[in-house]
PDB file of N, CA and C in Angstrom:
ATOM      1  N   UNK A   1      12.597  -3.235   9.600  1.00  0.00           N
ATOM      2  CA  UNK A   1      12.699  -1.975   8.899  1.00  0.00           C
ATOM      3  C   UNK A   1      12.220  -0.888   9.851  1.00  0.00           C
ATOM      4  N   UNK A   2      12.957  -0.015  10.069  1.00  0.00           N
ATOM      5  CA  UNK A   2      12.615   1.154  11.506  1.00  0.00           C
ATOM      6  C   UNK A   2      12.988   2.637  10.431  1.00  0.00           C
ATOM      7  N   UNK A   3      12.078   3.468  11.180  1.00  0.00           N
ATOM      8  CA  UNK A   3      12.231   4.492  10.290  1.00  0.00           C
ATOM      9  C   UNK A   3      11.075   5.376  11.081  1.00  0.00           C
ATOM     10  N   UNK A   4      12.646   6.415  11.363  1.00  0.00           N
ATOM     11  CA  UNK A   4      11.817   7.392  12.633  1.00  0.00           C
ATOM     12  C   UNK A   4      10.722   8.412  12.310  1.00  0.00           C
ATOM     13  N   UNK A   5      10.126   8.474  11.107  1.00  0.00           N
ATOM     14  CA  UNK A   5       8.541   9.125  10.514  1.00  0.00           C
ATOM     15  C   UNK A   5       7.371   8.496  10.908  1.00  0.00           C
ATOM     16  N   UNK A   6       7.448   7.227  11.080  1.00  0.00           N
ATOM     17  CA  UNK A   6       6.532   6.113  11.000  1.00  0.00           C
ATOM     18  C   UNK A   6       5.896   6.326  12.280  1.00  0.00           C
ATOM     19  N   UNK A   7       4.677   6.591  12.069  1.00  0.00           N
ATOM     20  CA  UNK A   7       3.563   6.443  13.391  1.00  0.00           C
ATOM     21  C   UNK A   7       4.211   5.614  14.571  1.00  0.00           C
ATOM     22  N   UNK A   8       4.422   6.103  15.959  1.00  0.00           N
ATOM     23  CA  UNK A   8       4.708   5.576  17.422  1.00  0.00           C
ATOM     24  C   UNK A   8       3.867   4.693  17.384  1.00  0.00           C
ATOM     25  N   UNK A   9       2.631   5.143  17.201  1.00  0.00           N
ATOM     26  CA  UNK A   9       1.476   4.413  17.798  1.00  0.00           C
ATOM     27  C   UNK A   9       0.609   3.362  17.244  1.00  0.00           C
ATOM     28  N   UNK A  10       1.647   2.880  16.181  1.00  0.00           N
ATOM     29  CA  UNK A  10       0.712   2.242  14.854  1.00  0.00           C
ATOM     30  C   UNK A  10       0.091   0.648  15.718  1.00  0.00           C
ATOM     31  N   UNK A  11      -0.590   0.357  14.922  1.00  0.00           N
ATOM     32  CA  UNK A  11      -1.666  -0.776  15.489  1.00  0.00           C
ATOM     33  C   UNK A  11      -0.892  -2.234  14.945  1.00  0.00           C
ATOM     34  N   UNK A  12      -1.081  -3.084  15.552  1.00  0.00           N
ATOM     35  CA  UNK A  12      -0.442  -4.589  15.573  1.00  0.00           C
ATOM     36  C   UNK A  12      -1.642  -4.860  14.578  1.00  0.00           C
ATOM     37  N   UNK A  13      -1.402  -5.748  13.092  1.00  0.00           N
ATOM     38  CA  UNK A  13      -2.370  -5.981  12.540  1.00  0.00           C
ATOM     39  C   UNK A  13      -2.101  -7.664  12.139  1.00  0.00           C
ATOM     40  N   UNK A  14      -3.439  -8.396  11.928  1.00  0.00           N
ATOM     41  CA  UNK A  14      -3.062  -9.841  11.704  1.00  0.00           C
ATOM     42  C   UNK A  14      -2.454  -9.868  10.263  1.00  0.00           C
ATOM     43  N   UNK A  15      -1.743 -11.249   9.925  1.00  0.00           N
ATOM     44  CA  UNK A  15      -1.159 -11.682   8.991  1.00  0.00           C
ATOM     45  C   UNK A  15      -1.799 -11.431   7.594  1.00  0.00           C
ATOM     46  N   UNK A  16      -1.335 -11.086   6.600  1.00  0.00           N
ATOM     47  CA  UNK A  16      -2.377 -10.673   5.547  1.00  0.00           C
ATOM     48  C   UNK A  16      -2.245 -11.793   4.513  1.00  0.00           C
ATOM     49  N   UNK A  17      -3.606 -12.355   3.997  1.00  0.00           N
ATOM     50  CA  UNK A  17      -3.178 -13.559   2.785  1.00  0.00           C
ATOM     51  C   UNK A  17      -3.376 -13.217   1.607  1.00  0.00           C
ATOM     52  N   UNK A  18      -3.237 -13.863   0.422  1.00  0.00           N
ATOM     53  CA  UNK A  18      -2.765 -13.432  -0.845  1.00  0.00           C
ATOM     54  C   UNK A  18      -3.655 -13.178  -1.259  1.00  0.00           C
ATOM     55  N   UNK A  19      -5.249 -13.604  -0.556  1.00  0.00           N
ATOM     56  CA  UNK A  19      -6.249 -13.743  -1.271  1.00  0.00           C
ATOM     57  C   UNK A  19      -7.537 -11.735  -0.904  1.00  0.00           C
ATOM     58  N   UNK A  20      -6.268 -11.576   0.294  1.00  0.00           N
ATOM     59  CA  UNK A  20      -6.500 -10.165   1.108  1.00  0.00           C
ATOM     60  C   UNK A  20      -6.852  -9.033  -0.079  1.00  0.00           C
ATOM     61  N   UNK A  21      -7.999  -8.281   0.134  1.00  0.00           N
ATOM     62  CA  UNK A  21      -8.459  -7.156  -0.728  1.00  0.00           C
ATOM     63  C   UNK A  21      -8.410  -6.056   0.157  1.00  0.00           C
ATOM     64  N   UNK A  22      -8.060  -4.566  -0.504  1.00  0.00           N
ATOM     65  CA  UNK A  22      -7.795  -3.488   0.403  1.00  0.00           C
ATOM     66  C   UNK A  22      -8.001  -2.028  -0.094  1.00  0.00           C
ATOM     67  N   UNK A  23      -8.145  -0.845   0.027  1.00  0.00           N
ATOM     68  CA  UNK A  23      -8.877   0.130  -0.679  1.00  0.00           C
ATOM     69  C   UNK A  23      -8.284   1.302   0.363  1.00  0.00           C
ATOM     70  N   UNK A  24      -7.732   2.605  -0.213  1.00  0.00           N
ATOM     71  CA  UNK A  24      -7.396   3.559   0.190  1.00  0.00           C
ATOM     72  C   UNK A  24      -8.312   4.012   1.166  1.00  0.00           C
ATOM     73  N   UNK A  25      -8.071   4.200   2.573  1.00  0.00           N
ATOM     74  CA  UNK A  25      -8.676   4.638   3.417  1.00  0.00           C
ATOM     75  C   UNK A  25      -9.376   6.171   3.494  1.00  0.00           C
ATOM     76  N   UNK A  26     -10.549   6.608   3.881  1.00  0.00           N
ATOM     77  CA  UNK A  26     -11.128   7.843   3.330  1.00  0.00           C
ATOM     78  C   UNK A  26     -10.267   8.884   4.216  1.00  0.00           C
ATOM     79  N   UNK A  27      -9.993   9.804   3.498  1.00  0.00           N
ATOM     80  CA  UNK A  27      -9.571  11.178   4.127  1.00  0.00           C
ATOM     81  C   UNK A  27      -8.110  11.279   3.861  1.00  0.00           C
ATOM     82  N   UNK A  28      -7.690   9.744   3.291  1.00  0.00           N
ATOM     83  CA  UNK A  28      -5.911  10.037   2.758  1.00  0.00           C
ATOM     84  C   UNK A  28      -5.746  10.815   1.494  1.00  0.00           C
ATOM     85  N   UNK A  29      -5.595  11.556   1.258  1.00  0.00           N
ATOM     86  CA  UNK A  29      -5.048  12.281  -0.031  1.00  0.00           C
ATOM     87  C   UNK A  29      -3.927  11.410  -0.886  1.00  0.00           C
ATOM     88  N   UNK A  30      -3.498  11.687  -2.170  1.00  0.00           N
ATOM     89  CA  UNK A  30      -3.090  11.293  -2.857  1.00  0.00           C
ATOM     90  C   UNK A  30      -2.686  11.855  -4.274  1.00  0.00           C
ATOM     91  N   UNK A  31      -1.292  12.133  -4.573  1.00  0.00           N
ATOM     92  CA  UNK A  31      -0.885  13.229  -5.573  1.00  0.00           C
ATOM     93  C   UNK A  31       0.163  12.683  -6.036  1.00  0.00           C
ATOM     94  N   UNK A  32       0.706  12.550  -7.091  1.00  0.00           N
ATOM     95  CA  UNK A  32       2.053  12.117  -8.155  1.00  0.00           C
ATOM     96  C   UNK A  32       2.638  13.240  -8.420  1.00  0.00           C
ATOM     97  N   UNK A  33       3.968  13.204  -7.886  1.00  0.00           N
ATOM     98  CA  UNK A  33       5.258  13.946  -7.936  1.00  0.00           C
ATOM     99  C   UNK A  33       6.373  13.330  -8.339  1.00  0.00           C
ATOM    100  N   UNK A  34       7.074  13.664  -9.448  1.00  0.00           N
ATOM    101  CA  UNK A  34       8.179  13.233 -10.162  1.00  0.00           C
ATOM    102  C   UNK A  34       8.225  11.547 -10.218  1.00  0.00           C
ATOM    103  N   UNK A  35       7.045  11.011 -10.441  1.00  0.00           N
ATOM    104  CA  UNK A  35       7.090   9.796 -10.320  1.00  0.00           C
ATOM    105  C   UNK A  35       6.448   9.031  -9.554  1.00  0.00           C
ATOM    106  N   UNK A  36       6.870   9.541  -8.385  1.00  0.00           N
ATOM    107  CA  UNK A  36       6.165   8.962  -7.507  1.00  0.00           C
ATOM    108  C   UNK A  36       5.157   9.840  -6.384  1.00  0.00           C
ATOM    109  N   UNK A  37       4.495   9.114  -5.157  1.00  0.00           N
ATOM    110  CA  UNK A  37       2.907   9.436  -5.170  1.00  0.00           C
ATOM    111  C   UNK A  37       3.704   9.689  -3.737  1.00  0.00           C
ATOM    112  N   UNK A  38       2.410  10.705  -2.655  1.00  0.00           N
ATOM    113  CA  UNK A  38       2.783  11.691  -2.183  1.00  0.00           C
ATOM    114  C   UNK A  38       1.224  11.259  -1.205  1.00  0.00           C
ATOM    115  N   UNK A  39       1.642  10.666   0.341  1.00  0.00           N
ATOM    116  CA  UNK A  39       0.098  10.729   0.912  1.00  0.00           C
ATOM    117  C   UNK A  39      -0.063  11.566   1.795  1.00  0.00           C
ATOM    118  N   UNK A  40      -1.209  12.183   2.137  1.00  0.00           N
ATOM    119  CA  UNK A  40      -1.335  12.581   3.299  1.00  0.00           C
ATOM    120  C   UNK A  40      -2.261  12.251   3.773  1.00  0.00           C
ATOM    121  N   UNK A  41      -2.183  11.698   4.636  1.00  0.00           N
ATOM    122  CA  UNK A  41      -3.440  11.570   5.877  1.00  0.00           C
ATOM    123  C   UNK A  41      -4.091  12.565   6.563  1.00  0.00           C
ATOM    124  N   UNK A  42      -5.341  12.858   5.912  1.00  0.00           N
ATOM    125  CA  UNK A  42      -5.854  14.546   6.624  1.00  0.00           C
ATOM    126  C   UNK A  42      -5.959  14.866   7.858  1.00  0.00           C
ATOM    127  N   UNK A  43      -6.141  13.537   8.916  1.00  0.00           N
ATOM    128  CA  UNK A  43      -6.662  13.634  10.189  1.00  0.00           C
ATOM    129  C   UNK A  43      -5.327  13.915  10.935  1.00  0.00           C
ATOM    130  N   UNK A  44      -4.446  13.188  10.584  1.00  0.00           N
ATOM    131  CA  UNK A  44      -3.302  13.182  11.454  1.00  0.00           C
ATOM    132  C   UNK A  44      -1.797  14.351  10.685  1.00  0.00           C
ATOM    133  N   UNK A  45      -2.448  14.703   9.366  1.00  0.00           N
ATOM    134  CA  UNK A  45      -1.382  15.894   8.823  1.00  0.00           C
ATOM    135  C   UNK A  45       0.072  15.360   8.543  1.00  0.00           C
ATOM    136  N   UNK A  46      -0.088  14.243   8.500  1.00  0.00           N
ATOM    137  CA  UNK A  46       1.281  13.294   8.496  1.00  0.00           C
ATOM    138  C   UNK A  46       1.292  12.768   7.209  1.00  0.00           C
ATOM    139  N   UNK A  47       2.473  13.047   6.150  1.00  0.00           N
ATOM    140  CA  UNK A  47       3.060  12.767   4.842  1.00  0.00           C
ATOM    141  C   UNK A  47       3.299  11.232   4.837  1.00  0.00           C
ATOM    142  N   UNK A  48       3.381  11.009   3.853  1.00  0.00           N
ATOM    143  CA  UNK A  48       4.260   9.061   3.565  1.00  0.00           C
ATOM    144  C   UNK A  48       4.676   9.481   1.925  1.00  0.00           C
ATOM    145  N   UNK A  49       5.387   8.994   1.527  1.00  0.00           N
ATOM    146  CA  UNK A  49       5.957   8.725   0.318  1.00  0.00           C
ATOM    147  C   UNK A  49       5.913   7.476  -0.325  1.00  0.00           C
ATOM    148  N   UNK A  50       5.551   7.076  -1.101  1.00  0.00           N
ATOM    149  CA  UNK A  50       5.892   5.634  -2.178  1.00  0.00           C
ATOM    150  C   UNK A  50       6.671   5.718  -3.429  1.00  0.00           C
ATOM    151  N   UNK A  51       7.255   4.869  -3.524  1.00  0.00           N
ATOM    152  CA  UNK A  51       8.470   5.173  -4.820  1.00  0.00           C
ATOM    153  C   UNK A  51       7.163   4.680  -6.264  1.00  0.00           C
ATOM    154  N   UNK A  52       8.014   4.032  -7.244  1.00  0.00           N
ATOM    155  CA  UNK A  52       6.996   4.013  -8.284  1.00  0.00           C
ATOM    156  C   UNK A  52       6.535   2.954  -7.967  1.00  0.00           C
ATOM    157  N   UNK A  53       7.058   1.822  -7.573  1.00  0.00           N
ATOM    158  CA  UNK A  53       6.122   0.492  -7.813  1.00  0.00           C
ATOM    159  C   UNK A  53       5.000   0.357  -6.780  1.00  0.00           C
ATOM    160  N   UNK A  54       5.153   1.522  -5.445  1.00  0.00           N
ATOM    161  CA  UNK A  54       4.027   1.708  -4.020  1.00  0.00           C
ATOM    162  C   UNK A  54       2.945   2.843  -5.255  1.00  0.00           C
ATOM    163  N   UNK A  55       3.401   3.696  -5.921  1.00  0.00           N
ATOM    164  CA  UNK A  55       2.454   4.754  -6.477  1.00  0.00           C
ATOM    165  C   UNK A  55       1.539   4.084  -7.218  1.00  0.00           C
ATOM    166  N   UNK A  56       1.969   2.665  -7.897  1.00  0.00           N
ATOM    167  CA  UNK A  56       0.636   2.009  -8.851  1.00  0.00           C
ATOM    168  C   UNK A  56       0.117   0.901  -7.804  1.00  0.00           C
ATOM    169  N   UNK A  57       0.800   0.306  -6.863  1.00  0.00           N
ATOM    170  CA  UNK A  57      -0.269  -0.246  -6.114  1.00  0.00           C
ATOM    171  C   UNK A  57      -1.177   0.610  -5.512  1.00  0.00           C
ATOM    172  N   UNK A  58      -0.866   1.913  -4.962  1.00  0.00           N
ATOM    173  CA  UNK A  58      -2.113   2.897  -4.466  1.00  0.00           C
ATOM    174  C   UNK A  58      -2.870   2.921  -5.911  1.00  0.00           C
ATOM    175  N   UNK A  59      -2.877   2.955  -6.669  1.00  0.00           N
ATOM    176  CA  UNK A  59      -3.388   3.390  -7.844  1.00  0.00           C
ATOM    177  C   UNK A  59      -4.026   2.544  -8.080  1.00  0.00           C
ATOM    178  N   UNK A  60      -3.810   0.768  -7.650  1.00  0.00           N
ATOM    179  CA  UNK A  60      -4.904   0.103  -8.226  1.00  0.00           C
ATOM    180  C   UNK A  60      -5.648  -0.772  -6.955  1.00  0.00           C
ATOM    181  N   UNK A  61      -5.481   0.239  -5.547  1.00  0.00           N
ATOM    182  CA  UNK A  61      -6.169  -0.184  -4.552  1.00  0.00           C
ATOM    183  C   UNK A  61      -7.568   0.387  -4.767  1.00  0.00           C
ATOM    184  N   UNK A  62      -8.941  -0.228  -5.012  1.00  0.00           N
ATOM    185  CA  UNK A  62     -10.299  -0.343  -5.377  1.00  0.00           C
ATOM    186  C   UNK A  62     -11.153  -1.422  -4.376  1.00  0.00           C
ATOM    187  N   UNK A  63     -10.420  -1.891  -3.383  1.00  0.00           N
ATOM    188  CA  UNK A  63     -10.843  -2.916  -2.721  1.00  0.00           C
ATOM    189  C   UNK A  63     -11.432  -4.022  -3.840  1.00  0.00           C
ATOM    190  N   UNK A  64     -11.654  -4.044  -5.088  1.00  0.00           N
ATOM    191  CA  UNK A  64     -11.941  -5.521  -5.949  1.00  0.00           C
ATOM    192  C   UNK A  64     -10.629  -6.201  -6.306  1.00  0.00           C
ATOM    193  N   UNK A  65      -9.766  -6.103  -5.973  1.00  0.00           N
ATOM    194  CA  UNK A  65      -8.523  -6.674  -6.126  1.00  0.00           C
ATOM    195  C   UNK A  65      -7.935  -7.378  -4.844  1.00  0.00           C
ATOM    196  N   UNK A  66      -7.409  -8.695  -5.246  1.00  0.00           N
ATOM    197  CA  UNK A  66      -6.870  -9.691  -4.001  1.00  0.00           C
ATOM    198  C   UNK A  66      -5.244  -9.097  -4.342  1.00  0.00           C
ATOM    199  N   UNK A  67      -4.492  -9.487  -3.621  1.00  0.00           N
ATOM    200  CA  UNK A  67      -2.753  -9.046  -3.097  1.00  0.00           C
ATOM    201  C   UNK A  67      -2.627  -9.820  -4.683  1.00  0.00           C
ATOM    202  N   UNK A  68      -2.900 -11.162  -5.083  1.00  0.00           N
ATOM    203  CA  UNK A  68      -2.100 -12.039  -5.974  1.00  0.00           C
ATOM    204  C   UNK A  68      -2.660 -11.675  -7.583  1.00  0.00           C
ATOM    205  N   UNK A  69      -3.843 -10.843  -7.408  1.00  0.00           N
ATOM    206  CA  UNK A  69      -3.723  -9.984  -8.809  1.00  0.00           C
ATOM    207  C   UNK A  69      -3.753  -9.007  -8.855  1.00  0.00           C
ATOM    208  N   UNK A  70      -3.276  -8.210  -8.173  1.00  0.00           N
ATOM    209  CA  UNK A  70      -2.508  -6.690  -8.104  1.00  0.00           C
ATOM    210  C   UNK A  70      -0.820  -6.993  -8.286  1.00  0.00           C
ATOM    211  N   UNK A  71      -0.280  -8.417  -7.856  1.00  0.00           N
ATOM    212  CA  UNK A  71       1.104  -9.058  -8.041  1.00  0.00           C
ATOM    213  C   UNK A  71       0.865  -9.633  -9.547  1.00  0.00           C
ATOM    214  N   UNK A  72       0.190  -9.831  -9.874  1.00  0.00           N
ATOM    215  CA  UNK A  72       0.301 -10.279 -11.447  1.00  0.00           C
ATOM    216  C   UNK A  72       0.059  -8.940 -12.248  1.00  0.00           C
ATOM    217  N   UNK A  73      -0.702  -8.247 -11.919  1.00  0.00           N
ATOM    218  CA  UNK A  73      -0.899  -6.920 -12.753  1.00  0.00           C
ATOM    219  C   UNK A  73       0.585  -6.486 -12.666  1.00  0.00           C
ATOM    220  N   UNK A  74       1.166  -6.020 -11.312  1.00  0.00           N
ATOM    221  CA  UNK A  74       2.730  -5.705 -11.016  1.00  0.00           C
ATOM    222  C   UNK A  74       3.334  -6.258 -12.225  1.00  0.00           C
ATOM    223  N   UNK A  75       3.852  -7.554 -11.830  1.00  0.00           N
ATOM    224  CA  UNK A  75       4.433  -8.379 -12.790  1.00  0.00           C
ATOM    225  C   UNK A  75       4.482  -7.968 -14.406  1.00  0.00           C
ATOM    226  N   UNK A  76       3.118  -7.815 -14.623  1.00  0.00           N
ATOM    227  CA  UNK A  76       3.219  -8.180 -16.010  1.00  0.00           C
ATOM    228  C   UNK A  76       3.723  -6.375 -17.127  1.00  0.00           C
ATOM    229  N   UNK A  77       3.249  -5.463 -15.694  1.00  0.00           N
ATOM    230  CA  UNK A  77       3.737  -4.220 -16.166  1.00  0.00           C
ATOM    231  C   UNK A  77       5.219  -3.894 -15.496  1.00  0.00           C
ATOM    232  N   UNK A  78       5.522  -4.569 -14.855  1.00  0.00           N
ATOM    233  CA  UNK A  78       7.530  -4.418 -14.179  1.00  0.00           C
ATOM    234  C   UNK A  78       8.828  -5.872 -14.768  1.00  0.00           C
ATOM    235  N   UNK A  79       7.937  -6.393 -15.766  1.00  0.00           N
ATOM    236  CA  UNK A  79       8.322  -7.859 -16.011  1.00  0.00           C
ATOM    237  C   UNK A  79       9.343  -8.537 -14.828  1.00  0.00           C
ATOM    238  N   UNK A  80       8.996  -9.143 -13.748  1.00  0.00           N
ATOM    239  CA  UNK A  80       9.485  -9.209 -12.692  1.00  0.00           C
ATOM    240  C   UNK A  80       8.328 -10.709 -12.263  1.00  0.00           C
ATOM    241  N   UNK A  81       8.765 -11.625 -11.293  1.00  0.00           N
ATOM    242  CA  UNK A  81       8.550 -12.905 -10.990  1.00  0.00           C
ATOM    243  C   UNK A  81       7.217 -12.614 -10.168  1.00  0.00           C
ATOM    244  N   UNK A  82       6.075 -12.928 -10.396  1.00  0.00           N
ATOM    245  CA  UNK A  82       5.197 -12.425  -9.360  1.00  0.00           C
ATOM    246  C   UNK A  82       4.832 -12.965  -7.695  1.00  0.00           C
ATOM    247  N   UNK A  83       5.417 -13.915  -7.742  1.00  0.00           N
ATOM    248  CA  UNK A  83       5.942 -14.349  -6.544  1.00  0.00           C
ATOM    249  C   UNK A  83       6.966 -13.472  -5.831  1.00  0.00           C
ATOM    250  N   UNK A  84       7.655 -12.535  -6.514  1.00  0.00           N
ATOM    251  CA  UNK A  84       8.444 -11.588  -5.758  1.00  0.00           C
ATOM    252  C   UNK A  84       7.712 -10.729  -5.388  1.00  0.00           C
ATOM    253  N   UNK A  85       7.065  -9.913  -6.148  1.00  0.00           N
ATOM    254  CA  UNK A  85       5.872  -8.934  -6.121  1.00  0.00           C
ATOM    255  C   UNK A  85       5.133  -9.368  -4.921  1.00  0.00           C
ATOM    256  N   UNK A  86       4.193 -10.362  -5.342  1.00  0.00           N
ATOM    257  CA  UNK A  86       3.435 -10.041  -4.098  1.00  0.00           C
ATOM    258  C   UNK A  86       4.125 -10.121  -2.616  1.00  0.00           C
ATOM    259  N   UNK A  87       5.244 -10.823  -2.130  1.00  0.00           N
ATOM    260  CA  UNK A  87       5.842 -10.286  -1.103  1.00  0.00           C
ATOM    261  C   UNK A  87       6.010  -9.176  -0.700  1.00  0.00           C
ATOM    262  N   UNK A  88       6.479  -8.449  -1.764  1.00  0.00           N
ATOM    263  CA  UNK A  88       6.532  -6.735  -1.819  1.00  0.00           C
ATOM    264  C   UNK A  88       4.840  -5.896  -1.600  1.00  0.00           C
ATOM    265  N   UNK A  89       4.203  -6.737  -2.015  1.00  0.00           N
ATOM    266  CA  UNK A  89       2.923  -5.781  -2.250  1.00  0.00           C
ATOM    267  C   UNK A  89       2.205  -6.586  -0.570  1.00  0.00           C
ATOM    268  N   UNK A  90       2.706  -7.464   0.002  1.00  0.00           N
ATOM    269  CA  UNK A  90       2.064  -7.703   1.238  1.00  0.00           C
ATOM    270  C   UNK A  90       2.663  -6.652   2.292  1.00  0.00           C
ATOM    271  N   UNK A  91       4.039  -6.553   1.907  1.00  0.00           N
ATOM    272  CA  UNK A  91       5.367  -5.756   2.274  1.00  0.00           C
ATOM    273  C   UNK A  91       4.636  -4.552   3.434  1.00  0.00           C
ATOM    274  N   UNK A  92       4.077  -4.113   1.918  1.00  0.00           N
ATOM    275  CA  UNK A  92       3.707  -2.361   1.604  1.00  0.00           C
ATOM    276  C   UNK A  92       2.078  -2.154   2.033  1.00  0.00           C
ATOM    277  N   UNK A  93       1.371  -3.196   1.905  1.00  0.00           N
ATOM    278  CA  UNK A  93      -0.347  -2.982   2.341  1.00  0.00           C
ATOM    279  C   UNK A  93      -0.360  -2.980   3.848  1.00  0.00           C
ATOM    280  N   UNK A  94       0.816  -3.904   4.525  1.00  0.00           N
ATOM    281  CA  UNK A  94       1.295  -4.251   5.349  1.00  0.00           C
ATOM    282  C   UNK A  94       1.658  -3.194   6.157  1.00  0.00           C
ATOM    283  N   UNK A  95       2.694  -2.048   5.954  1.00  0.00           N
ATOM    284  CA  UNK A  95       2.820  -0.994   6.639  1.00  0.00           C
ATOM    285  C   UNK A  95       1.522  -0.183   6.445  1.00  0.00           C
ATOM    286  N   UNK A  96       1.299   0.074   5.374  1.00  0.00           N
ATOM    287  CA  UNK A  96      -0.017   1.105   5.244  1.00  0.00           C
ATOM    288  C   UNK A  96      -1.181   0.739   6.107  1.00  0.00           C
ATOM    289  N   UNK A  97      -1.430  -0.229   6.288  1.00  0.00           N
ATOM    290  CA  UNK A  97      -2.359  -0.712   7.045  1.00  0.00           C
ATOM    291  C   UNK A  97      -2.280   0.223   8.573  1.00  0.00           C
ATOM    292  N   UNK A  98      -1.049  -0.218   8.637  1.00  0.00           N
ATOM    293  CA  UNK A  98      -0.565  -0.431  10.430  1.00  0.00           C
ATOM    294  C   UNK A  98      -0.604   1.463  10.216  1.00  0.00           C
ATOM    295  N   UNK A  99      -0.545   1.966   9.344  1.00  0.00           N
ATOM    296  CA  UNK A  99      -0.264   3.276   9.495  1.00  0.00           C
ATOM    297  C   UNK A  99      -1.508   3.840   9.403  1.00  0.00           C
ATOM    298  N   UNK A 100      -2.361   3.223   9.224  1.00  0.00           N
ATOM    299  CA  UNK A 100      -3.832   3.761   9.107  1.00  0.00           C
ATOM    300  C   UNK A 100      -4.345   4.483   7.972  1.00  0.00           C
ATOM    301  N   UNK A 101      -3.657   3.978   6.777  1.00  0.00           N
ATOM    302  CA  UNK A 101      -3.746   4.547   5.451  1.00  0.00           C
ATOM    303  C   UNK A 101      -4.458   3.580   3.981  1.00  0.00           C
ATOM    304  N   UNK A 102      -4.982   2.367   4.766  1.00  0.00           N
ATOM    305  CA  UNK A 102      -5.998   1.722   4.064  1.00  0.00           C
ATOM    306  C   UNK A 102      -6.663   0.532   4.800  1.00  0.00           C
ATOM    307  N   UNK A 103      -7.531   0.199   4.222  1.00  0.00           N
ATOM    308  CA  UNK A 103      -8.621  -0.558   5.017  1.00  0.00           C
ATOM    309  C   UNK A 103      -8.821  -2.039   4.210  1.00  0.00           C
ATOM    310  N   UNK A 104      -8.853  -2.777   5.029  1.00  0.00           N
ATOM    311  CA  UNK A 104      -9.078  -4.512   4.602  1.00  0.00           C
ATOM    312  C   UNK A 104     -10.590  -4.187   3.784  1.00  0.00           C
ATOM    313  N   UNK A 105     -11.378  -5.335   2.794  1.00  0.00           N
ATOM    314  CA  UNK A 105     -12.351  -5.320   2.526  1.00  0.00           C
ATOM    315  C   UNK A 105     -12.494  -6.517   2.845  1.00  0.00           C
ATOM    316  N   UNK A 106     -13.835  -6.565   3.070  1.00  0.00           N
ATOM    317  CA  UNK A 106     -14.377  -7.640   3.279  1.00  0.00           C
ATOM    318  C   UNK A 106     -13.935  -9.191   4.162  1.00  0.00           C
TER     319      UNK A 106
END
């Protein structure tokens, strides 16, 4: 997936497991527009967009949550297989990460 907005310089990050917890990184902003959520990263002044199903995973990044029940929470509010989900939600923590827009816990 290539997409010429996306940080040059983003960081190589290790494999993330299901059991992975993660929490909005400090200084990213965060705002809901027509649905969906709207970031900015203050340091670097650089926008990202998430459609609806990226706007409630930001929404329920608290770092007390593992990938596989933030995929069952998904699930049970998108009625959708949660085994699909969390692919998607490794997908997406996955770029954000590398983009410097949230932080592993623990």
């Amino acid at each position: 997936m290539s997409n010429p907005n996306l940080n040059p310089n983003r960081r190589p990050i290790p494999p993330i497991p299901p059991d992975a917890r993660f929490r909005a990184r400090e200084g990213v902003l965060a705002r809901e527009l027509d649905g969906e959520a709207v970031l900015l990263d203050v340091a670097s002044g650089r926008y990202f967009g998430l459609n609806d199903s990226g706007r409630r995973i930001w929404a329920l990044l608290s770092g007390d949550l593992t990938l596989e029940t933030l995929a069952g929470t998904l699930a049970a509010e998108f009625a959708r297989p949660p085994e699909n989900l969390l692919e998607d939600v490794v997908e997406l923590l996955g770029e954000l990460e590398r983009e410097g827009l949230v932080d592993r816990v623990g």
